[in-house]
Protein backbone atom coordinates (compact mmCIF):
# COMPACT_ATOMS: atom_id res chain seq x y z
CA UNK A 1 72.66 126.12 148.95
CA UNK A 2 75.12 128.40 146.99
CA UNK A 3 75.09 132.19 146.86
CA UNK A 4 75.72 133.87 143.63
CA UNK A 5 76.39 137.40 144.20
CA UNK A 6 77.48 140.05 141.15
CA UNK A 7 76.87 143.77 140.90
CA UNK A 8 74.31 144.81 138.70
CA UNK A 9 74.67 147.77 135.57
CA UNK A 10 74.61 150.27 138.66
CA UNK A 11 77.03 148.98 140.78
CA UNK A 12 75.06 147.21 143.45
CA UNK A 13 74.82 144.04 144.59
CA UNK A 14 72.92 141.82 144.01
CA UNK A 15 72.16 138.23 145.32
CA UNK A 16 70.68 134.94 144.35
CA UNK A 17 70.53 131.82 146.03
CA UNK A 18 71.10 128.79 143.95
CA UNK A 19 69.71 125.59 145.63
CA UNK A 20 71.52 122.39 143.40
CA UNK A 21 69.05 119.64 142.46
CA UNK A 22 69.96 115.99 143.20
CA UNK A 23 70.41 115.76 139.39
CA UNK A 24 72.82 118.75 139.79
CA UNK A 25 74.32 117.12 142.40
CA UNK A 26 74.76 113.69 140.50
CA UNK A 27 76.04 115.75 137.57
CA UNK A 28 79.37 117.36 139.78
CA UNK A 29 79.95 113.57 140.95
CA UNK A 30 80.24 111.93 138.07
CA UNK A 31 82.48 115.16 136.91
CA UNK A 32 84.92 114.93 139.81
CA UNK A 33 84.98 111.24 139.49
CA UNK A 34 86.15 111.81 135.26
CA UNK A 35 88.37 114.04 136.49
CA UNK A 36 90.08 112.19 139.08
CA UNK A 37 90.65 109.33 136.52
CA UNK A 38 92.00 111.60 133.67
CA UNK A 39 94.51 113.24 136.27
CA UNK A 40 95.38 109.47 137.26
CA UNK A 41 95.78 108.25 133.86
CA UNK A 42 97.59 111.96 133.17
CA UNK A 43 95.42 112.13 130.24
CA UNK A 44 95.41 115.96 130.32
CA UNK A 45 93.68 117.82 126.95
CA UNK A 46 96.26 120.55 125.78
CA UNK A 47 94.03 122.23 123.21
CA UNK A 48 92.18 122.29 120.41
CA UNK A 49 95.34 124.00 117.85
CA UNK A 50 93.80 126.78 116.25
CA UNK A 51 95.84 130.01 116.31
CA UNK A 52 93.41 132.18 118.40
CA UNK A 53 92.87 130.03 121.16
CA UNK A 54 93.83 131.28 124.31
CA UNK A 55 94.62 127.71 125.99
CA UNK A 56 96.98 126.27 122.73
CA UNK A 57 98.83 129.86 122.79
CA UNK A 58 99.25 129.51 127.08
CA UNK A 59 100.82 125.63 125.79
CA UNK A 60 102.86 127.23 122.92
CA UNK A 61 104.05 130.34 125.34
CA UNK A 62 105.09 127.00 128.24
CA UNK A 63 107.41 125.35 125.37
CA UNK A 64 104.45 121.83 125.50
CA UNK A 65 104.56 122.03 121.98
CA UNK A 66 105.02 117.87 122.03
CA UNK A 67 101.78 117.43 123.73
CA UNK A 68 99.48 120.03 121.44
CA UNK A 69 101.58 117.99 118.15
CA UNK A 70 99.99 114.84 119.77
CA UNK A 71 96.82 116.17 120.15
CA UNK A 72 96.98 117.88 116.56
CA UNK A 73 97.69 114.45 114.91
CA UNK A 74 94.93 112.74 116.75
CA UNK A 75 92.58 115.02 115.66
CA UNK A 76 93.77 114.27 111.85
CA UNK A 77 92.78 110.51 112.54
CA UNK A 78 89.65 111.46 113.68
CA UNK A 79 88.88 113.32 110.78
CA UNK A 80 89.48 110.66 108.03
């Protein structure tokens, strides 16, 4: 069981408790288990290009321009 807990429009608490289904459950496996293969492969998404996005500025702001370039011309493949 999880406990979601956010203040409300007047500044109280409030609290919900979430109880995960086993499909829920199922779902969060097979995510950490795509995960753990992408971060094995190092097949790590850098973004999506488009100027406004706040994950390809954090890349272009690191210098990992290489990596959002790859991405970029991928993306044109896909398209044709």
């Amino acid at each position: 069981m999880f406990q979601f807990v956010e203040p409300d429009d007047n500044n109280e608490y409030i609290s919900v408790d979430i109880i995960p289904t086993e499909d829920d459950l199922q779902t969060v496996r097979e995510q950490i288990k795509d995960t753990w293969l992408k971060i094995q492969n190092q097949d790590f998404y850098t973004g999506c290009g488009k100027e406004n996005c706040t994950w390809c500025n954090f890349v272009k702001d690191n210098k990992q321009y290489e990596q959002l370039i790859a991405r970029d011309e991928e993306n044109q493949e896909d398209d044709l």
